[in-house]
N, C-alpha and C. Protein backbone atom coordinates (compact mmCIF):
# COMPACT_ATOMS: atom_id res chain seq x y z
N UNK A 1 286.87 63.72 131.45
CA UNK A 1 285.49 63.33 131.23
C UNK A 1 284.84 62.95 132.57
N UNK A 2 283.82 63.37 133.25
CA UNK A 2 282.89 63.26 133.92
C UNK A 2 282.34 61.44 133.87
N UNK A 3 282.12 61.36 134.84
CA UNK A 3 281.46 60.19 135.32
C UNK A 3 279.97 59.91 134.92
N UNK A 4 279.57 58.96 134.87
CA UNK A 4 277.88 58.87 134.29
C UNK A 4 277.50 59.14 135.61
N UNK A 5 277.80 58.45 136.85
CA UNK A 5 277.40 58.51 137.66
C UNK A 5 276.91 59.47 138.28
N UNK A 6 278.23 60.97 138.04
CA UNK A 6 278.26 61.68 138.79
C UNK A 6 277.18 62.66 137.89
N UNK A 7 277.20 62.82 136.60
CA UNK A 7 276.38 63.69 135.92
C UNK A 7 274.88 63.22 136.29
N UNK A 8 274.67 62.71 136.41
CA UNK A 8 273.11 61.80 136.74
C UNK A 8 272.61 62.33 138.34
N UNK A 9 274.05 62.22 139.59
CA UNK A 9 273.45 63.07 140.49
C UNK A 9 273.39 64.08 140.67
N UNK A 10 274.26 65.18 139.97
CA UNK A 10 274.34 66.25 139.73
C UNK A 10 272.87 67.25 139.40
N UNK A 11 272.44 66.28 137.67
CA UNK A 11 270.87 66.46 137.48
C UNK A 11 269.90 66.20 138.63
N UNK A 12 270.06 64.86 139.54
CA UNK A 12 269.19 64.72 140.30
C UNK A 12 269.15 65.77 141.43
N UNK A 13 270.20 66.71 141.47
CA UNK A 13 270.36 67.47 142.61
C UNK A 13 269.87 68.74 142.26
N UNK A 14 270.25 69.15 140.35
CA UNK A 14 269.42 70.37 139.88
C UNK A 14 268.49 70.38 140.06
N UNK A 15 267.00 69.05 139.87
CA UNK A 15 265.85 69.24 139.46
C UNK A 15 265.48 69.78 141.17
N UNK A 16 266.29 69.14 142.09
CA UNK A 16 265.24 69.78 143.89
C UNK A 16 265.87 71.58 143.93
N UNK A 17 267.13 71.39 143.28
CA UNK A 17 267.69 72.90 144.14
C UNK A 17 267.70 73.77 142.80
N UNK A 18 267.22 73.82 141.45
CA UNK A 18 267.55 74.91 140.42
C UNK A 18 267.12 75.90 140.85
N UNK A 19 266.17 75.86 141.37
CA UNK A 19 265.20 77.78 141.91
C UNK A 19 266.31 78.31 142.87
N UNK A 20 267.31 78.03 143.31
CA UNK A 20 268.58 78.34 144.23
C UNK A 20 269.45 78.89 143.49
N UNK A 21 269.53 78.71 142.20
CA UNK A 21 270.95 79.03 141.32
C UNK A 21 270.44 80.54 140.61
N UNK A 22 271.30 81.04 140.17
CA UNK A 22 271.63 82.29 139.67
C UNK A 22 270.58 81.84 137.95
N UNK A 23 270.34 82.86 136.92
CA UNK A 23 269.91 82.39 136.03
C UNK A 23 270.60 81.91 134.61
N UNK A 24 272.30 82.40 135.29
CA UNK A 24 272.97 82.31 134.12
C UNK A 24 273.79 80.64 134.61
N UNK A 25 273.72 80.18 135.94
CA UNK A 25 274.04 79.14 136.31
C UNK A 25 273.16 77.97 135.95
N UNK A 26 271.79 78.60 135.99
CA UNK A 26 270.93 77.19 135.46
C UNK A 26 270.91 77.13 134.01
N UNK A 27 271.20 78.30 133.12
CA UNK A 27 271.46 78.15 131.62
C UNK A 27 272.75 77.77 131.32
N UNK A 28 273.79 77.67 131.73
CA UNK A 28 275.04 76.82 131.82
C UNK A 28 274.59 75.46 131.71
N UNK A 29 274.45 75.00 133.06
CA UNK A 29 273.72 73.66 134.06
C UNK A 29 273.05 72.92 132.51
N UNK A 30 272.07 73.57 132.31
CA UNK A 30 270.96 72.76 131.23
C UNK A 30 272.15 72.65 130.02
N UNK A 31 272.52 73.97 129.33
CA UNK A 31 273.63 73.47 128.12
C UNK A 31 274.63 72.49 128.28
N UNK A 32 275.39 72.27 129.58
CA UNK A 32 276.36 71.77 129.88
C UNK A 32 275.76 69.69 130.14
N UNK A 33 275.00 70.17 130.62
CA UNK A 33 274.47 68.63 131.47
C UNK A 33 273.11 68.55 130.88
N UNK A 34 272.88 68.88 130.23
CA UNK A 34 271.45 68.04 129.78
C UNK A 34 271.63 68.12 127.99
N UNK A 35 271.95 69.07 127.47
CA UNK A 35 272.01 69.15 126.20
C UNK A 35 273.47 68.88 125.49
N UNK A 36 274.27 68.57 126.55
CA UNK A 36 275.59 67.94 125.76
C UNK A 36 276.40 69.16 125.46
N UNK A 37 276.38 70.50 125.25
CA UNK A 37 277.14 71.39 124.82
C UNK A 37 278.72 71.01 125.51
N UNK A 38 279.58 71.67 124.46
CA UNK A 38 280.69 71.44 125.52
C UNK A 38 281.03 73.08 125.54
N UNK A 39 282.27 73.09 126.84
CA UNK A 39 282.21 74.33 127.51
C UNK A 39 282.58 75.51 126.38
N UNK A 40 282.95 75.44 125.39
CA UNK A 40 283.65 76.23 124.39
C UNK A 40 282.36 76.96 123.62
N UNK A 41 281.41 75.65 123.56
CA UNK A 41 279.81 75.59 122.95
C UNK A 41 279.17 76.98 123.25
N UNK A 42 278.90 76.72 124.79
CA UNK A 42 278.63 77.64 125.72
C UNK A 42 278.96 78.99 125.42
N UNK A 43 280.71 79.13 125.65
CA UNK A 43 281.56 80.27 125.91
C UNK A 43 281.07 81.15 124.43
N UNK A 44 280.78 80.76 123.37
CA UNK A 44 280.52 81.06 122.39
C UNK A 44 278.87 81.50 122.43
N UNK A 45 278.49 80.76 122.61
CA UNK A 45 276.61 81.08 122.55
C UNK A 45 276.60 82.35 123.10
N UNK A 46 277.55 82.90 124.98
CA UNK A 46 277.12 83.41 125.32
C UNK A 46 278.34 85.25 125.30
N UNK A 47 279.17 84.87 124.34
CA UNK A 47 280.32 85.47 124.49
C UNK A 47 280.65 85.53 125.97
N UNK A 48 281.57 84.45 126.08
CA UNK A 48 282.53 84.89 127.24
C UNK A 48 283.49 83.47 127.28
N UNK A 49 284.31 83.64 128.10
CA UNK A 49 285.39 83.17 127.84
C UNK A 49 284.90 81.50 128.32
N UNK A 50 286.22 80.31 127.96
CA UNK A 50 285.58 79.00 128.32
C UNK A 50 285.80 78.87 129.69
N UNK A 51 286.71 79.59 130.20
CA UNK A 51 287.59 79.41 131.97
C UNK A 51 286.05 80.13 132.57
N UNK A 52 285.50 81.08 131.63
CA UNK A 52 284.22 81.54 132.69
C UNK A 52 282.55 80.82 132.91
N UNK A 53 282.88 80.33 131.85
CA UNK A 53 281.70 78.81 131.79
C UNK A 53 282.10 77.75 132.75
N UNK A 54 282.94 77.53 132.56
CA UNK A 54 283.96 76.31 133.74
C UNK A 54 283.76 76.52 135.29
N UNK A 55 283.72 78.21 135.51
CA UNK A 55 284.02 78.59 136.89
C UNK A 55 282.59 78.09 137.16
N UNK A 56 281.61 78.94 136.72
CA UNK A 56 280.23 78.89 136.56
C UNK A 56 279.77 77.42 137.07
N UNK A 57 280.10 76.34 136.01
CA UNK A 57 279.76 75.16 136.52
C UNK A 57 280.15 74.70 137.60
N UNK A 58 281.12 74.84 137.77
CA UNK A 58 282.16 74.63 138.96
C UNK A 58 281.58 74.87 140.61
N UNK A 59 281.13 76.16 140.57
CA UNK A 59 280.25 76.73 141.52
C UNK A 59 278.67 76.14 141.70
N UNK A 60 278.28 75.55 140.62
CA UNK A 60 276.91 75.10 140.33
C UNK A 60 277.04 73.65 141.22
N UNK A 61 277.84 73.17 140.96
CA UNK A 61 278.13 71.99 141.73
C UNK A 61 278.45 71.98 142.87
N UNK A 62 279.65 73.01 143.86
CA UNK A 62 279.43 73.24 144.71
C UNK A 62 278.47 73.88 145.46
N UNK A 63 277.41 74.43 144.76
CA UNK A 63 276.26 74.89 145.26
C UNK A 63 275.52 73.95 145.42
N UNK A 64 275.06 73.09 144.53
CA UNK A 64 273.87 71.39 144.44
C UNK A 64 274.26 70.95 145.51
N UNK A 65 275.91 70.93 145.55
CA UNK A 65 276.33 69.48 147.16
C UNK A 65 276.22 70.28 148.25
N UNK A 66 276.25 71.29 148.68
CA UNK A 66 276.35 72.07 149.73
C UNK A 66 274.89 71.98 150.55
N UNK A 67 273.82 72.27 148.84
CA UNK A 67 272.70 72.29 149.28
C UNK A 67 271.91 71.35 150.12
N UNK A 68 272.44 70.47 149.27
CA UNK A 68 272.06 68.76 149.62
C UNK A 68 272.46 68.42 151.02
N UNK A 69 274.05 68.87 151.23
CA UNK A 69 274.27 68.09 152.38
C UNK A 69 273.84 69.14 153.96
N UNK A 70 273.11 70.51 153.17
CA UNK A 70 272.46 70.98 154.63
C UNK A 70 270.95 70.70 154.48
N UNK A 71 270.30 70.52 153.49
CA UNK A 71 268.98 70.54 153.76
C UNK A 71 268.96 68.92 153.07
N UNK A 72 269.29 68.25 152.69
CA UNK A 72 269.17 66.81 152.41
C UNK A 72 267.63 66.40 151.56
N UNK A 73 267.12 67.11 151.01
CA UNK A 73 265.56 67.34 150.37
C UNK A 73 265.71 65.87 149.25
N UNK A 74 266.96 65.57 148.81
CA UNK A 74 267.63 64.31 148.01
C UNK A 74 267.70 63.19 148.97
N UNK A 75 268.19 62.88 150.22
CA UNK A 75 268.11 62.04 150.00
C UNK A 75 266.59 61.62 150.89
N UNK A 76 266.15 62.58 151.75
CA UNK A 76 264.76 62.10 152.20
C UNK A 76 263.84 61.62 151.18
N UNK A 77 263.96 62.55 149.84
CA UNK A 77 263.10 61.73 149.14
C UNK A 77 263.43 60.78 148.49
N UNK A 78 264.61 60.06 148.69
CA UNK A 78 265.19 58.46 148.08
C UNK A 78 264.88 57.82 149.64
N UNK A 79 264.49 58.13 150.55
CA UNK A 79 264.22 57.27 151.88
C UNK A 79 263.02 56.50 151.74
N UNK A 80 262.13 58.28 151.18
CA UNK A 80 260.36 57.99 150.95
C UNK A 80 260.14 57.07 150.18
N UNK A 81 261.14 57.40 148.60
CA UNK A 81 260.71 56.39 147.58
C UNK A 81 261.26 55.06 148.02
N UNK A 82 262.16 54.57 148.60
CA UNK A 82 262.26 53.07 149.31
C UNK A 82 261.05 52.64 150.11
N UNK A 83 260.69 53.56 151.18
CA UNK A 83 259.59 52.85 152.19
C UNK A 83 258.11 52.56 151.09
N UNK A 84 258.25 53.42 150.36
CA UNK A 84 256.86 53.02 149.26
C UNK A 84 256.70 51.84 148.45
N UNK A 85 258.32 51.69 148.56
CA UNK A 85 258.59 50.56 147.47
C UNK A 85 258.34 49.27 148.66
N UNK A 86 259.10 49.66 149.33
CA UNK A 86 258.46 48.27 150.39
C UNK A 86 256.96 48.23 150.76
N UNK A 87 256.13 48.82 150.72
CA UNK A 87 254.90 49.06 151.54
C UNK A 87 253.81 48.49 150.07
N UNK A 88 254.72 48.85 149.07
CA UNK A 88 253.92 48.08 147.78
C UNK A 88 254.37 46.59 147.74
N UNK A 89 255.20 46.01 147.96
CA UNK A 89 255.94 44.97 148.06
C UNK A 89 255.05 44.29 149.00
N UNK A 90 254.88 44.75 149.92
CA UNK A 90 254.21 43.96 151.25
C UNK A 90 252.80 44.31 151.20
N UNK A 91 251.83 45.23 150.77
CA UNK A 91 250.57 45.24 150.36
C UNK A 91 250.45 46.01 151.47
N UNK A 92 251.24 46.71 152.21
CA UNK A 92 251.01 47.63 153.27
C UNK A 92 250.10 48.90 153.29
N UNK A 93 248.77 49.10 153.12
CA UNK A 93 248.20 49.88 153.14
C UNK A 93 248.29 51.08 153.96
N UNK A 94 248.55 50.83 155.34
CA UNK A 94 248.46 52.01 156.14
C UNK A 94 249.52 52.95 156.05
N UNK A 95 250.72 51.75 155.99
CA UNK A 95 252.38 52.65 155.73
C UNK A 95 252.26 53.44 154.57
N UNK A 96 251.35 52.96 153.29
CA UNK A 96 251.35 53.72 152.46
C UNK A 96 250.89 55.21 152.91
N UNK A 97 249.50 55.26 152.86
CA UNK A 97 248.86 56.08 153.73
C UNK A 97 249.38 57.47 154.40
N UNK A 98 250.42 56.76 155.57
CA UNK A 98 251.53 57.61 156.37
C UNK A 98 252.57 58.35 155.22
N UNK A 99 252.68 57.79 154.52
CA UNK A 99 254.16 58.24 153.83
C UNK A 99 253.08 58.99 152.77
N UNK A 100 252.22 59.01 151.85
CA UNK A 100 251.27 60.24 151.20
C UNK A 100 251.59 61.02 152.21
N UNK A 101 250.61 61.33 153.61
CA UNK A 101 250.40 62.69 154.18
C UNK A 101 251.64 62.76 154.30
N UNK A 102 252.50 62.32 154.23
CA UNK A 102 254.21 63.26 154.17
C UNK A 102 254.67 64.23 153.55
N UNK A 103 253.79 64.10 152.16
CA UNK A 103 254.14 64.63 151.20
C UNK A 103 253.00 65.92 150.81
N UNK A 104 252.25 65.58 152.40
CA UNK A 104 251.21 66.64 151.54
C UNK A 104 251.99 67.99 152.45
């Protein structure tokens, strides 16, 4: 069984990098991790075997972390959402300001 933890960053890593994955990897991804299916679920919906749903995910994940740890698009935007959180905290107008045009 999977970790809460880890399924939670996993999703957080689908929603920046899904347009990266194959289309049968993000229909895995969603059955597997968002809708609860288990891998057999899958192997069945889509005829094919459960070891080939498994690989599938398997790769999906090494694809999310790979992604993450060369282009980091995760955690810059957990940097942004901290400095906002401070800049609301402190009534910081201008920092706010700076960190919008970041995003534009």
């Amino acid at each position: 069984m999977e970790s809460l933890e880890k399924k939670e960053q996993l999703n957080q890593l689908f929603e920046i990098y899904s347009t990266l994955l194959t289309e049968k990897q993000v229909l895995y991804f969603d059955h597997y991790y968002r809708e609860d299916y288990s891998l057999q679920e899958i192997a069945e919906l889509y005829q094919v075997s459960r070891n080939a749903v498994y690989d599938q995910l398997k790769k999906v994940e090494e694809h999310l972390y790979d992604y993450e740890k060369k282009l980091k698009l995760f955690e810059q935007r957990e940097k942004r959402l901290k400095l906002i959180d401070e800049a609301q905290k402190n009534n910081d107008l201008t920092l706010l300001e700076h960190i919008r045009k970041l995003d534009e």
